[in-house]
C-alpha atoms as a PDB file:
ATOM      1  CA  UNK A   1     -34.720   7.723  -2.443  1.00  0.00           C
ATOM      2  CA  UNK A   2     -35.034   7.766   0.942  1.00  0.00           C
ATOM      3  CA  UNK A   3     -34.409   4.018   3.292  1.00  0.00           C
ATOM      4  CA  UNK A   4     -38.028   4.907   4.856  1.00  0.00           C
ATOM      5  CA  UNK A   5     -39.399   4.574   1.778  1.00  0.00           C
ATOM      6  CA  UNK A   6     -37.435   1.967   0.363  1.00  0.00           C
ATOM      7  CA  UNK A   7     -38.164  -0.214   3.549  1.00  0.00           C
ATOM      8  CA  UNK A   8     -41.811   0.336   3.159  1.00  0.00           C
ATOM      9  CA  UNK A   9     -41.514  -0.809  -1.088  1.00  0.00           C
ATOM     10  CA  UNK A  10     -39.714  -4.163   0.331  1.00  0.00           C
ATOM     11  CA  UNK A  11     -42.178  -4.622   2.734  1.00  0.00           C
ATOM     12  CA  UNK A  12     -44.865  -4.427   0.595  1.00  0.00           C
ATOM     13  CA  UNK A  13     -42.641  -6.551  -1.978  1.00  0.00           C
ATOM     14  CA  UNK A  14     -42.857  -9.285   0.379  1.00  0.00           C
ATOM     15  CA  UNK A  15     -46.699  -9.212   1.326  1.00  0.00           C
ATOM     16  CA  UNK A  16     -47.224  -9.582  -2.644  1.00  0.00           C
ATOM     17  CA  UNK A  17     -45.084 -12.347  -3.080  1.00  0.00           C
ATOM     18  CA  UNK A  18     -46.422 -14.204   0.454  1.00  0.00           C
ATOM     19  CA  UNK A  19     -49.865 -13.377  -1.084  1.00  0.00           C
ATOM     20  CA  UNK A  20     -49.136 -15.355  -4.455  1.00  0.00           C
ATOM     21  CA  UNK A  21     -47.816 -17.805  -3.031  1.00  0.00           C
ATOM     22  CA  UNK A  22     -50.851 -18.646  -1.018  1.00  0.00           C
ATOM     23  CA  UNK A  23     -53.038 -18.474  -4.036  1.00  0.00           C
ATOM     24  CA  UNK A  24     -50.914 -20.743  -6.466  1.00  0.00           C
ATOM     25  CA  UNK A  25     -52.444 -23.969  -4.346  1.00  0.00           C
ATOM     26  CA  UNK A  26     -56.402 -22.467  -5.930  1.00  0.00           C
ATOM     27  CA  UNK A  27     -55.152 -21.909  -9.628  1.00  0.00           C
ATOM     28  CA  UNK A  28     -55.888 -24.891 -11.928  1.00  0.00           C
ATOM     29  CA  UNK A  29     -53.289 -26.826 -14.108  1.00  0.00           C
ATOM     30  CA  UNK A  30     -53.311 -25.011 -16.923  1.00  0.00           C
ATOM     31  CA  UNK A  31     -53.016 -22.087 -15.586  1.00  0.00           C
ATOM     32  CA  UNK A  32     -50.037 -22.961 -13.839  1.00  0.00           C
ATOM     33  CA  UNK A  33     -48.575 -24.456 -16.792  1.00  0.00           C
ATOM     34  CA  UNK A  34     -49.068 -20.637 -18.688  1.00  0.00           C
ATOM     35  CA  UNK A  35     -47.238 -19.330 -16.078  1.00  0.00           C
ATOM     36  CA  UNK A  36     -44.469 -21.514 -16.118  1.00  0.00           C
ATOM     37  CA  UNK A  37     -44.061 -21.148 -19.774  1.00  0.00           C
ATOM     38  CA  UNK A  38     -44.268 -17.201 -19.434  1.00  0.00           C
ATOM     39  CA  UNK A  39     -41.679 -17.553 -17.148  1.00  0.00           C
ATOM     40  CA  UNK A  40     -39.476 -19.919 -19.245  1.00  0.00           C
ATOM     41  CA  UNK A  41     -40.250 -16.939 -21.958  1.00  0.00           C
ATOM     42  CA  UNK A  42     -38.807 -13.615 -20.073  1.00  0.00           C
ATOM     43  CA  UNK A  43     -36.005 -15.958 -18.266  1.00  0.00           C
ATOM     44  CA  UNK A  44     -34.881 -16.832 -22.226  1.00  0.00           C
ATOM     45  CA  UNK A  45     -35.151 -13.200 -23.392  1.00  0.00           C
ATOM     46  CA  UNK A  46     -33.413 -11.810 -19.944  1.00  0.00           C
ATOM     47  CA  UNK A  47     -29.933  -9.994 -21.721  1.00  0.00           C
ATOM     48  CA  UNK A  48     -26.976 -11.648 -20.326  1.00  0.00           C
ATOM     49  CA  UNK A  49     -24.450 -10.018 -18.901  1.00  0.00           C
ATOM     50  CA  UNK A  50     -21.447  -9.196 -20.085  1.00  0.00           C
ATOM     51  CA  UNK A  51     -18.355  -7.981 -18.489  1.00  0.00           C
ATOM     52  CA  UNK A  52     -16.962  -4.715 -19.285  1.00  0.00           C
ATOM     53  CA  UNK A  53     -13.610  -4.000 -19.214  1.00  0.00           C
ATOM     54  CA  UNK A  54     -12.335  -0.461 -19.055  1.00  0.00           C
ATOM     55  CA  UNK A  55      -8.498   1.182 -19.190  1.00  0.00           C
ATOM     56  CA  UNK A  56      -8.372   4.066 -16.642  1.00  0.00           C
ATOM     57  CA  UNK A  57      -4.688   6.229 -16.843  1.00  0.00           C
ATOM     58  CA  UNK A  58      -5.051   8.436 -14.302  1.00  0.00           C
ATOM     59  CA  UNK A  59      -4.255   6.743 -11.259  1.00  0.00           C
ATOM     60  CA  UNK A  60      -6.634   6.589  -8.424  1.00  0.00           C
ATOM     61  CA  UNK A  61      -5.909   5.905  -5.209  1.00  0.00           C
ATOM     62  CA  UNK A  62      -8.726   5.913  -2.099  1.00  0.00           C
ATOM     63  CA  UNK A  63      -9.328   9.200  -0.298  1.00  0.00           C
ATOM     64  CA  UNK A  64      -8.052  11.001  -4.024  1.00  0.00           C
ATOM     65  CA  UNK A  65     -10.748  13.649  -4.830  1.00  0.00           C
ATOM     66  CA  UNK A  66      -9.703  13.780  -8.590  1.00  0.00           C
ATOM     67  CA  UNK A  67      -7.484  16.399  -8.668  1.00  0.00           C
ATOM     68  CA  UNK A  68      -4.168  14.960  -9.128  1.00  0.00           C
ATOM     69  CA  UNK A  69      -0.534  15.892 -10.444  1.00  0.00           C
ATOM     70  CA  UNK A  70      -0.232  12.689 -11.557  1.00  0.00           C
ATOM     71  CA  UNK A  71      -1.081  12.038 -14.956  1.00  0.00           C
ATOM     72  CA  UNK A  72       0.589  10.267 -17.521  1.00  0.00           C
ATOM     73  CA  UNK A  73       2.598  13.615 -18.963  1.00  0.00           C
ATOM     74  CA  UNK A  74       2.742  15.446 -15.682  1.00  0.00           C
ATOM     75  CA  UNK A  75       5.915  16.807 -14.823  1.00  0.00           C
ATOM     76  CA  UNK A  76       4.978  17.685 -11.609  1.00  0.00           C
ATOM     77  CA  UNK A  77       3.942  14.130 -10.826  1.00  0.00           C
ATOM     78  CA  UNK A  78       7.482  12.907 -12.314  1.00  0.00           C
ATOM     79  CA  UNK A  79       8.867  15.712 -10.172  1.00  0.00           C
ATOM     80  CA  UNK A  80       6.980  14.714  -7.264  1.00  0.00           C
ATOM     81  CA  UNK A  81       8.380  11.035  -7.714  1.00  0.00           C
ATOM     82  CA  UNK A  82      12.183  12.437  -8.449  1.00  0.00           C
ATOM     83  CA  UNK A  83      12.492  14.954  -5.228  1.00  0.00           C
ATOM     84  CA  UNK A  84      11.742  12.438  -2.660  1.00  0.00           C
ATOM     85  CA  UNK A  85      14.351   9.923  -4.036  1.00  0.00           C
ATOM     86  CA  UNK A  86      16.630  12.747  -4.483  1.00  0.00           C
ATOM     87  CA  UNK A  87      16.357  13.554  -0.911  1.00  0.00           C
ATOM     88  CA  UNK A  88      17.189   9.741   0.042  1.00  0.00           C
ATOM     89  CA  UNK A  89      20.151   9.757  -2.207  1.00  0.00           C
ATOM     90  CA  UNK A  90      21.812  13.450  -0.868  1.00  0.00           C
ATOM     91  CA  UNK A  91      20.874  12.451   3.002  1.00  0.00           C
ATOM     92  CA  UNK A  92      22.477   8.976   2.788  1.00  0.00           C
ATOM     93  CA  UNK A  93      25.583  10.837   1.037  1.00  0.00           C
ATOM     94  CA  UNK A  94      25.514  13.404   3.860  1.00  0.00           C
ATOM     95  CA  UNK A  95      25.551  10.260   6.436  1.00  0.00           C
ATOM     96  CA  UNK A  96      28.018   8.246   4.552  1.00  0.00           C
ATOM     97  CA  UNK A  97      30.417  11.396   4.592  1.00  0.00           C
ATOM     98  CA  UNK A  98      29.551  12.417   8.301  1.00  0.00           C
ATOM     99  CA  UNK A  99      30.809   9.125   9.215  1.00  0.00           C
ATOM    100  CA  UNK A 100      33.900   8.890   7.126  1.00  0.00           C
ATOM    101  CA  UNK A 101      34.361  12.076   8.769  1.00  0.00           C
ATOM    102  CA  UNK A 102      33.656  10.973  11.955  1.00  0.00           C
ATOM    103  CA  UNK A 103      36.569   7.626  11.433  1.00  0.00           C
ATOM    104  CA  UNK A 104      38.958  10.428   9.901  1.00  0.00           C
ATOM    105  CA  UNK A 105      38.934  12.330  13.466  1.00  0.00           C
ATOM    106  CA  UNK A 106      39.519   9.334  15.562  1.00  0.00           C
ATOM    107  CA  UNK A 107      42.067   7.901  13.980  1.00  0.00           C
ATOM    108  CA  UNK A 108      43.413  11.521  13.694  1.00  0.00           C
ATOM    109  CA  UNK A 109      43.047  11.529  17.652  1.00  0.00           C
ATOM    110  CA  UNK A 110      44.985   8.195  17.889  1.00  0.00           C
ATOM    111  CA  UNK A 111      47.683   9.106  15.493  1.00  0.00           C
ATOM    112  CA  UNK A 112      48.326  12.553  18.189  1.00  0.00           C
ATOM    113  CA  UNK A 113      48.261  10.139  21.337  1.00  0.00           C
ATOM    114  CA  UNK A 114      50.546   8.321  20.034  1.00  0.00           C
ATOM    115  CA  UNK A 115      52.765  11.054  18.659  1.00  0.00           C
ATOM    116  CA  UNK A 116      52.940  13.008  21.474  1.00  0.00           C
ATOM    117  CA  UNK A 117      53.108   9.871  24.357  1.00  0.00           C
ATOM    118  CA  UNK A 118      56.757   9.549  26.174  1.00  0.00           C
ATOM    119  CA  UNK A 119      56.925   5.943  24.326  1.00  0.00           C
ATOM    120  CA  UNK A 120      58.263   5.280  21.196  1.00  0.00           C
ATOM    121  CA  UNK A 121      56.216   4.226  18.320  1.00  0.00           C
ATOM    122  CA  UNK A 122      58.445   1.027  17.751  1.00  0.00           C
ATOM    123  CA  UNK A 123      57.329   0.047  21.506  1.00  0.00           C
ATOM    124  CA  UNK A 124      52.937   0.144  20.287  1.00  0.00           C
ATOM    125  CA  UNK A 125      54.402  -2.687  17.660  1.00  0.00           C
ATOM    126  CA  UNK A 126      55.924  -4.722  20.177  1.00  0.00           C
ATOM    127  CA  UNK A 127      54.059  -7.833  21.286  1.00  0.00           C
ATOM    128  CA  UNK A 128      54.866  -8.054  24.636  1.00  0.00           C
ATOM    129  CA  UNK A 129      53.853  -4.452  24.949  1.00  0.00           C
ATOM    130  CA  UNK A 130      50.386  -5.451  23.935  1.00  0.00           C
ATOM    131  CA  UNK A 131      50.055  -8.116  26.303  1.00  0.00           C
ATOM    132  CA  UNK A 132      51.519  -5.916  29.184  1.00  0.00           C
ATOM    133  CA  UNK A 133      48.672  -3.390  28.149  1.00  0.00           C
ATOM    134  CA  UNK A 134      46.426  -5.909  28.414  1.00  0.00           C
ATOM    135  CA  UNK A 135      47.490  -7.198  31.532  1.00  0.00           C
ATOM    136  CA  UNK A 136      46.748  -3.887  32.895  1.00  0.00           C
ATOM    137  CA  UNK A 137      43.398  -3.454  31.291  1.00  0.00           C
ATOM    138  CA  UNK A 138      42.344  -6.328  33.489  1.00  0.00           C
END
């Protein structure tokens, strides 16, 4: 149905109704009181509504056109679950490494400074050593 058409069926919905309203003040009593009891009649036999419950287990998810991998014994859904977390887990294991890595070279760097200064390694563990270096620092 088209909303031309369906504006033009509420239109004339409403110039019935203003129409019976403006004769209900010329019907008599008993008249009235028919209606009122027809009224009582179809509002008692009117269904009632009930609400419906229903169990859906495919998941649906807006902009999903219905084809999915994801139903309940899809192993490409599970898959599709698993590789991403997999890819978490191996990158934070590559980062993790890449830093121990990264600490194992710079202390590696420190170790060869000191190995190969003029000092001794009994004057780095020296305390007045440390404060003369940080004299100089200043």
């Amino acid at each position: 149905m088209n909303y031309s058409k369906e504006v033009k069926d509420l239109d004339f919905a409403y110039k019935i109704r203003r129409a019976l309203n403006e004769s209900t003040e010329n019907l008599s009593a008993s008249t009235l009181d028919r209606l009122a009891n027809a009224r009582k009649m179809a509002l008692a036999s009117k269904k009632q509504e009930v609400p419906v419950a229903a169990f859906v287990l495919k998941g649906v998810l807006a902009g999903n056109s219905g084809f999915s991998f994801q139903g309940p014994s899809s192993w490409l859904g599970k898959f599709g679950v698993a590789l991403p977390l997999l890819v978490l887990i191996i990158g934070l294991f590559g980062i993790y490494e890449y830093e121990q890595q990264q600490r194992i070279s710079d202390l590696a760097e420190i170790d060869v400074a000191v190995l190969a200064d003029e000092l001794p390694p009994d004057a780095y563990l020296d305390t007045g050593f440390s404060a003369f270096l940080n004299k100089v620092e200043e």
